[in-house]
PDB file of N, CA and C in Angstrom:
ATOM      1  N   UNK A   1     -11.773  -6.776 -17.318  1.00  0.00           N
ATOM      2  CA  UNK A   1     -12.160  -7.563 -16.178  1.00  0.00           C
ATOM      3  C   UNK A   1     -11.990  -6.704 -14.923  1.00  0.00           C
ATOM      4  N   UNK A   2     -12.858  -6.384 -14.309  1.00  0.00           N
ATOM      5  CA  UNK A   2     -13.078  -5.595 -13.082  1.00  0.00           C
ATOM      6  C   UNK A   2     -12.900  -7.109 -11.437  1.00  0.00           C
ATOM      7  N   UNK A   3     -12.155  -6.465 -10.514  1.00  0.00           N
ATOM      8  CA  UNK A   3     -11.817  -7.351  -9.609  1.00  0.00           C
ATOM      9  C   UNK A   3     -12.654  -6.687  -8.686  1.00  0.00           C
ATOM     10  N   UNK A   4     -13.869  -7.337  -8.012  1.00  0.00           N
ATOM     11  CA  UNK A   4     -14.937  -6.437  -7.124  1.00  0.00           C
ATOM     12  C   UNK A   4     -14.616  -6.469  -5.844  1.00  0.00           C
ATOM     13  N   UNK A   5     -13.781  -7.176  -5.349  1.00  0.00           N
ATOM     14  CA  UNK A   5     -13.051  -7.174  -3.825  1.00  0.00           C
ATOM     15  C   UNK A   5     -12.039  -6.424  -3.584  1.00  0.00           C
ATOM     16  N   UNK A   6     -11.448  -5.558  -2.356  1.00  0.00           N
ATOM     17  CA  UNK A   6     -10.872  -4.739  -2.079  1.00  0.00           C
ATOM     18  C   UNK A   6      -9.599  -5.321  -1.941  1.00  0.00           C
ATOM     19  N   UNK A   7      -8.242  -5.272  -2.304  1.00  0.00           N
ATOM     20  CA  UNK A   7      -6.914  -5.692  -2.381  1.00  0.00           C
ATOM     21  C   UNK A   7      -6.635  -5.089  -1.107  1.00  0.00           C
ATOM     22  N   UNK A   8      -5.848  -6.218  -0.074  1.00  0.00           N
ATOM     23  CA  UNK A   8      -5.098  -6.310   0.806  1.00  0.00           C
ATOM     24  C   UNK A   8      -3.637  -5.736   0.456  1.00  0.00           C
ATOM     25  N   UNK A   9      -2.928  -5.116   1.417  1.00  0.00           N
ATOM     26  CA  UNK A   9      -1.531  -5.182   1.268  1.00  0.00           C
ATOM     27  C   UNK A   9      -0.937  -6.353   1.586  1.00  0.00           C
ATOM     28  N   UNK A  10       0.620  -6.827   0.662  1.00  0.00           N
ATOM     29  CA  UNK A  10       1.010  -7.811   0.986  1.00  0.00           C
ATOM     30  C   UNK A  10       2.483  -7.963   1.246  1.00  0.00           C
ATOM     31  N   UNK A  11       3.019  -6.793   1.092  1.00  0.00           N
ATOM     32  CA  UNK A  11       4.430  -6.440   1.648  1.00  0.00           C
ATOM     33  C   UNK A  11       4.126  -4.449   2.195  1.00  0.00           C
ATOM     34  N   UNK A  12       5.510  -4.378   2.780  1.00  0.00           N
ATOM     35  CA  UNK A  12       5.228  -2.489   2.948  1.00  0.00           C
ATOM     36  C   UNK A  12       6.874  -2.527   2.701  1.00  0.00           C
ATOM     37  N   UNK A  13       6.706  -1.041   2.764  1.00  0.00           N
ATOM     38  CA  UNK A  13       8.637  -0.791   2.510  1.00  0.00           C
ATOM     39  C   UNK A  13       8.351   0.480   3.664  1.00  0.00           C
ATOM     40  N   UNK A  14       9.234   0.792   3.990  1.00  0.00           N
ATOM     41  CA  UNK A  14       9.693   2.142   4.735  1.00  0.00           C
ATOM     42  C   UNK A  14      10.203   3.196   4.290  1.00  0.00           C
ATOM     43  N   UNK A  15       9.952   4.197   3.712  1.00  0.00           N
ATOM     44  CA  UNK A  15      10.563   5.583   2.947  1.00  0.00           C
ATOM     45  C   UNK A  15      11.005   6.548   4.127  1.00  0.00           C
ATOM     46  N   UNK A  16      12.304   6.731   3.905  1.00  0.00           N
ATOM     47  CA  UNK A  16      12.517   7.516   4.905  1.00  0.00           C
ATOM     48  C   UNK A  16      12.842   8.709   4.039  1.00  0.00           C
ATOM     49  N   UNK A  17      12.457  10.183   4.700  1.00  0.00           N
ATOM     50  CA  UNK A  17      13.243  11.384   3.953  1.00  0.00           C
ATOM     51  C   UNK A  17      14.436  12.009   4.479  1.00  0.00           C
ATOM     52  N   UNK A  18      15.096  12.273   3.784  1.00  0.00           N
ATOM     53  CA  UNK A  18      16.541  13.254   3.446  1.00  0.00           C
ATOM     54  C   UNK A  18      16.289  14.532   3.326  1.00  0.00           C
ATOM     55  N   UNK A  19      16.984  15.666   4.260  1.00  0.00           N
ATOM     56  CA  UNK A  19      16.335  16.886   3.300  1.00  0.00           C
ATOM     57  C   UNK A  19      18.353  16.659   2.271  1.00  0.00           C
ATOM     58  N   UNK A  20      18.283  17.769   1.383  1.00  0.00           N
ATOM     59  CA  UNK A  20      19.438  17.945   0.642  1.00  0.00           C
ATOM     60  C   UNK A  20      20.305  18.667   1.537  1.00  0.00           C
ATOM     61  N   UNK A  21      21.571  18.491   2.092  1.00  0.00           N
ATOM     62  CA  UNK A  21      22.303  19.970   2.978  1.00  0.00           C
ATOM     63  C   UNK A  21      22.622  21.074   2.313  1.00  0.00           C
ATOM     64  N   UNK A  22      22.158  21.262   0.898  1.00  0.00           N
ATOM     65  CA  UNK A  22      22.670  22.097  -0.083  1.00  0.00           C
ATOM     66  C   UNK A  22      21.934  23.075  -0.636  1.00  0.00           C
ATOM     67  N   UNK A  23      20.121  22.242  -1.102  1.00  0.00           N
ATOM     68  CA  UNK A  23      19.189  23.127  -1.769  1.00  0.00           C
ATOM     69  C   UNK A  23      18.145  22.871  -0.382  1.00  0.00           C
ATOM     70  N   UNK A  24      18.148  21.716   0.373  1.00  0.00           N
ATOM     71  CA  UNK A  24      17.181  21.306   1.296  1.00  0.00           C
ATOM     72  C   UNK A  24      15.966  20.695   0.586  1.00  0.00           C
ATOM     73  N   UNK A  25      15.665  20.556  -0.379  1.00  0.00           N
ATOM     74  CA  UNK A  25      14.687  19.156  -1.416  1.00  0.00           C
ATOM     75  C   UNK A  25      15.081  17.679  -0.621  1.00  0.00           C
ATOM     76  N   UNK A  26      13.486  17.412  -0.349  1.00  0.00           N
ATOM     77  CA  UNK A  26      13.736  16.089  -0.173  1.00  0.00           C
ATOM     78  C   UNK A  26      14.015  15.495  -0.733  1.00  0.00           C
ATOM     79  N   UNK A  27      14.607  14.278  -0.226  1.00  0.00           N
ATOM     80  CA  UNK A  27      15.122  13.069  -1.111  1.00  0.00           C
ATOM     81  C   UNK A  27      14.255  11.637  -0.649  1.00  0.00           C
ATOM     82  N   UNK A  28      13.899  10.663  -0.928  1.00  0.00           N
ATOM     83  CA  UNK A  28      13.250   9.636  -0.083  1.00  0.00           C
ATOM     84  C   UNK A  28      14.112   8.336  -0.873  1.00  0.00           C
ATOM     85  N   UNK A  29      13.970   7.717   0.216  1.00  0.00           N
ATOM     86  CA  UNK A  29      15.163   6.596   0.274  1.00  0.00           C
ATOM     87  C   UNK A  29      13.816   5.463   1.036  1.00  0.00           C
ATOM     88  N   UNK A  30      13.896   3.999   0.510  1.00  0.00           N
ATOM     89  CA  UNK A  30      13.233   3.076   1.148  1.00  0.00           C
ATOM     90  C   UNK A  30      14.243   2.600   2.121  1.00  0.00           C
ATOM     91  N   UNK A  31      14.140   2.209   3.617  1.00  0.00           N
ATOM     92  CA  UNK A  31      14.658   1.434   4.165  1.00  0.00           C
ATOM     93  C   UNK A  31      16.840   1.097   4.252  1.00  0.00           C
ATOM     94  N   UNK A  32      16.981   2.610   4.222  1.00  0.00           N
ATOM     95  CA  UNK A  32      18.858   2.586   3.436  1.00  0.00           C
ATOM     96  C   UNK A  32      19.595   2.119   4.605  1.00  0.00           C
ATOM     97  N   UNK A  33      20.268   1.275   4.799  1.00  0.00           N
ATOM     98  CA  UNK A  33      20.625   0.428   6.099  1.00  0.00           C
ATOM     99  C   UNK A  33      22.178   0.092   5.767  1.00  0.00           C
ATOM    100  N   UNK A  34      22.720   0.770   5.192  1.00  0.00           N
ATOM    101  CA  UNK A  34      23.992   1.163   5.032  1.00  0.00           C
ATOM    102  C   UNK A  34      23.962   2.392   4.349  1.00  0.00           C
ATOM    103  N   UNK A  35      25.523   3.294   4.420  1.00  0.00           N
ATOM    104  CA  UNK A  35      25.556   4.628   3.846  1.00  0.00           C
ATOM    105  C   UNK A  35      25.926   4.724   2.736  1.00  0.00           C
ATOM    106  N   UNK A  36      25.182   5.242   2.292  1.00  0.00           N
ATOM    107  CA  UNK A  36      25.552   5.515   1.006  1.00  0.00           C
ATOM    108  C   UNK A  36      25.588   7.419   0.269  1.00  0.00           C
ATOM    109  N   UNK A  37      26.380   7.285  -0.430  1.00  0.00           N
ATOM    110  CA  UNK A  37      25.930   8.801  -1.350  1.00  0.00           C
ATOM    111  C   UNK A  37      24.734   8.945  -2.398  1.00  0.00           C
ATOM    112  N   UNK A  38      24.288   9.866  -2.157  1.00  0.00           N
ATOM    113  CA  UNK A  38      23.233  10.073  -3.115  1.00  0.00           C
ATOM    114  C   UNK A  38      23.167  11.564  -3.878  1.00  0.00           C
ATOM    115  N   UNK A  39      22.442  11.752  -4.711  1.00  0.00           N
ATOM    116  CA  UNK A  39      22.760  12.846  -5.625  1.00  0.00           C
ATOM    117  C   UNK A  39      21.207  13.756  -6.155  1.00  0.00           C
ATOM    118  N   UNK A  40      21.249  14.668  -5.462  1.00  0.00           N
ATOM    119  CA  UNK A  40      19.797  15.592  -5.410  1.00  0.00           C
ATOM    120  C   UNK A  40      19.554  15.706  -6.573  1.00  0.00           C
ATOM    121  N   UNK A  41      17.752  15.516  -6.649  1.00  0.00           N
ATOM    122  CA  UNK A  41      17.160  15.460  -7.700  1.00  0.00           C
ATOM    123  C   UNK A  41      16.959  17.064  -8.163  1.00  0.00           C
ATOM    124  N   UNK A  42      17.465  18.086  -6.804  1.00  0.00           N
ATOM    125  CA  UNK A  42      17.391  19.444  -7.430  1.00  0.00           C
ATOM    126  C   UNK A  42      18.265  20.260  -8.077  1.00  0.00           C
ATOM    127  N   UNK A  43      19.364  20.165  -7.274  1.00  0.00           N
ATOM    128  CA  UNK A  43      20.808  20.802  -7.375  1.00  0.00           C
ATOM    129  C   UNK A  43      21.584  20.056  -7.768  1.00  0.00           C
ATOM    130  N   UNK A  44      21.250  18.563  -7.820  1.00  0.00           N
ATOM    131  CA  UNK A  44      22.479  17.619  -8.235  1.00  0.00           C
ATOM    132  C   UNK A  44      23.994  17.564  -7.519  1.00  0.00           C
ATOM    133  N   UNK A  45      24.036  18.025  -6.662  1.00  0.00           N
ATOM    134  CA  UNK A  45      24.733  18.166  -5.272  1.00  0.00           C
ATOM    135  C   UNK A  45      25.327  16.348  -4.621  1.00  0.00           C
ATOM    136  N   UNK A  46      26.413  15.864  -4.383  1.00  0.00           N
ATOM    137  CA  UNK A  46      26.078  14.311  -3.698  1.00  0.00           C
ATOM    138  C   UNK A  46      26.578  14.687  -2.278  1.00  0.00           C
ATOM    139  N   UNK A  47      25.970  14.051  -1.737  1.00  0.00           N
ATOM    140  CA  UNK A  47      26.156  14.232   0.371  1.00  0.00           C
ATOM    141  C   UNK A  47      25.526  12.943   0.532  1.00  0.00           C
ATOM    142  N   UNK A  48      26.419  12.142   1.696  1.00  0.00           N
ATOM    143  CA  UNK A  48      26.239  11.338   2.256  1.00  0.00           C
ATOM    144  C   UNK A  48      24.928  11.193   3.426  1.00  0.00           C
ATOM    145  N   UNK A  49      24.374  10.280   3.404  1.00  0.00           N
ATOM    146  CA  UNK A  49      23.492   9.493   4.413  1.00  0.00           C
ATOM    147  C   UNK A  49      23.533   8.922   5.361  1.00  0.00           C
ATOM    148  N   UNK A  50      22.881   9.165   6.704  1.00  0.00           N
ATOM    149  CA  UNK A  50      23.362   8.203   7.657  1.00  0.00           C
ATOM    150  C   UNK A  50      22.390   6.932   7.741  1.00  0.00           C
ATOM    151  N   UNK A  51      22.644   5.540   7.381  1.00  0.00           N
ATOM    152  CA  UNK A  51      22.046   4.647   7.523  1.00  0.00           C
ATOM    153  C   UNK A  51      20.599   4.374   9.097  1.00  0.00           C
ATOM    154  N   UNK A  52      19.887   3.603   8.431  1.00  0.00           N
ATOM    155  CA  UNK A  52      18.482   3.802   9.895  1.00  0.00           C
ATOM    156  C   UNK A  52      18.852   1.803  10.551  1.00  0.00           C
ATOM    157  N   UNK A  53      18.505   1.861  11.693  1.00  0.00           N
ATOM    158  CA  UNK A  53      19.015   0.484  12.117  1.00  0.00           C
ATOM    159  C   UNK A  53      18.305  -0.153  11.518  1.00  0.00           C
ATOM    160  N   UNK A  54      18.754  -1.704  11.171  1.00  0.00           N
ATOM    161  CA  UNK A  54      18.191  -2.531  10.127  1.00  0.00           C
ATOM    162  C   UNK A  54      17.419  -3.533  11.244  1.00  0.00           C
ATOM    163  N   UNK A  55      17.943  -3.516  12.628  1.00  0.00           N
ATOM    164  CA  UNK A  55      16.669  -4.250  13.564  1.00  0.00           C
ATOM    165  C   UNK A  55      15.436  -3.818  13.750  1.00  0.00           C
ATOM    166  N   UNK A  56      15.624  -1.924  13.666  1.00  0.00           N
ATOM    167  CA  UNK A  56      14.358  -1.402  14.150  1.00  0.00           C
ATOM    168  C   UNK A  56      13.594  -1.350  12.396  1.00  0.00           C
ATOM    169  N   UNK A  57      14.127  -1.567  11.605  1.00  0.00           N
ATOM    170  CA  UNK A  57      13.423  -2.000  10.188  1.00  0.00           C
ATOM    171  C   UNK A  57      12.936  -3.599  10.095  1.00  0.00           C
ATOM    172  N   UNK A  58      13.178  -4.481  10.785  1.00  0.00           N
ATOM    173  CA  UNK A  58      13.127  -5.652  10.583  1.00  0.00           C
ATOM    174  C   UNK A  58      11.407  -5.649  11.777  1.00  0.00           C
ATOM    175  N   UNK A  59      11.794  -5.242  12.593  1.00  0.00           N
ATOM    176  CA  UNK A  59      10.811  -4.510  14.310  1.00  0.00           C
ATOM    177  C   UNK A  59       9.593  -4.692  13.466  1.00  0.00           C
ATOM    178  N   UNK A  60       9.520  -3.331  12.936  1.00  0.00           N
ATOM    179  CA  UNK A  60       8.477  -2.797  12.201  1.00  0.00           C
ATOM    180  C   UNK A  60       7.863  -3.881  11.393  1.00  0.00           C
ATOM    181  N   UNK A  61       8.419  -4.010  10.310  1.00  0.00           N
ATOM    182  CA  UNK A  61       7.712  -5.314   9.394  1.00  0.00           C
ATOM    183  C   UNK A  61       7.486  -6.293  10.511  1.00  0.00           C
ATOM    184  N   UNK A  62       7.674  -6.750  11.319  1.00  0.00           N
ATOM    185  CA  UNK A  62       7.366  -7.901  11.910  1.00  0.00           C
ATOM    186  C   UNK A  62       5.754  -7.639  12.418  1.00  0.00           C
ATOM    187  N   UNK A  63       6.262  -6.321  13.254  1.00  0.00           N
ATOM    188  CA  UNK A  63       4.915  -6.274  13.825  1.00  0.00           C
ATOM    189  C   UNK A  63       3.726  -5.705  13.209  1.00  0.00           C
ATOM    190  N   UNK A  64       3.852  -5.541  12.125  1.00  0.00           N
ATOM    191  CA  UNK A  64       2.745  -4.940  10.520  1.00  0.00           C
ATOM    192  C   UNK A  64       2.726  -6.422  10.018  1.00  0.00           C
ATOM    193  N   UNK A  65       3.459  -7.501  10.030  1.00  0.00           N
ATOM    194  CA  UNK A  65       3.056  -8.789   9.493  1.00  0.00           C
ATOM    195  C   UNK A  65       3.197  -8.032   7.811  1.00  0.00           C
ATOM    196  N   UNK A  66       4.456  -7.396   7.953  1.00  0.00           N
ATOM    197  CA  UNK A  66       4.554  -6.847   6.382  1.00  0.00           C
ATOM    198  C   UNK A  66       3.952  -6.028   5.606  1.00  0.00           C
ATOM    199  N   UNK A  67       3.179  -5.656   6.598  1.00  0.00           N
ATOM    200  CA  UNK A  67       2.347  -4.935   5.608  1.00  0.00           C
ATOM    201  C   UNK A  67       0.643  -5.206   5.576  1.00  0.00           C
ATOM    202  N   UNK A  68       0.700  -6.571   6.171  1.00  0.00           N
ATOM    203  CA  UNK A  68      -0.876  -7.150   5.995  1.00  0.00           C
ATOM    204  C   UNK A  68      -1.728  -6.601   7.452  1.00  0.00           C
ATOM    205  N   UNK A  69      -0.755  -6.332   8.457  1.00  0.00           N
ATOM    206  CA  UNK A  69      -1.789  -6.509   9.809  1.00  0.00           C
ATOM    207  C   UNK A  69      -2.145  -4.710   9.865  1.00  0.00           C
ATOM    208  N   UNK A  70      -1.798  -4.022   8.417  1.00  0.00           N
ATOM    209  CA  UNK A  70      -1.728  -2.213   8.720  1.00  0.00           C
ATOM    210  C   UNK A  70      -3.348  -2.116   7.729  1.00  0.00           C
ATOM    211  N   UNK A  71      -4.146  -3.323   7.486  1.00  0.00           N
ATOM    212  CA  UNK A  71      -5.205  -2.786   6.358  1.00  0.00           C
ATOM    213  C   UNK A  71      -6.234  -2.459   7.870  1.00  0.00           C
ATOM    214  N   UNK A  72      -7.138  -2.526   7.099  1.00  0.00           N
ATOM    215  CA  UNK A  72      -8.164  -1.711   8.035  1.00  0.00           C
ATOM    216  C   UNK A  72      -9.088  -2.860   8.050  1.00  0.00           C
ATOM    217  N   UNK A  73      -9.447  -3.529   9.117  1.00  0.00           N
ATOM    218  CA  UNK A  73     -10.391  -4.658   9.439  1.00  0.00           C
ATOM    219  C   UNK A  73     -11.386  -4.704   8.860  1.00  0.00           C
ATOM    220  N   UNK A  74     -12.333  -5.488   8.523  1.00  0.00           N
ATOM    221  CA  UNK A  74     -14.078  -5.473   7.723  1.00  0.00           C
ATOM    222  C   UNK A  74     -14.304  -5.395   8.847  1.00  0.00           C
TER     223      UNK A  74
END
């Protein structure tokens, strides 16, 4: 079954990148709004994160309407 209309977005997330302080490989993290440790997918190295504000994450989705107001108009 083929769907012939173009799919809307209906949520978004935010990926933010990390470089590693160790090998420097990114790391991508959605939306991390507390700190946490994480552990490189290169070197396997763990170093801490500094969390991104969870208002200016909340900002964003609001004014994207989630995700829906970022498609591209007909």
């Amino acid at each position: 079954m083929l769907y012939k209309e173009p799919v809307k977005p209906d949520k978004m997330a935010l990926l933010f990148s990390y470089s590693c302080p160790f090998c420097h490989q990114e790391a991508f993290l959605y939306s991390p709004v507390e700190p946490v440790s994480i552990r490189c997918g290169g070197c396997q190295n763990t170093f801490s994160i500094a969390p991104v504000d969870k208002h200016t994450v909340q900002f964003i989705h609001t004014m994207l309407l989630n995700g829906r107001a970022a498609s591209v108009p007909e």
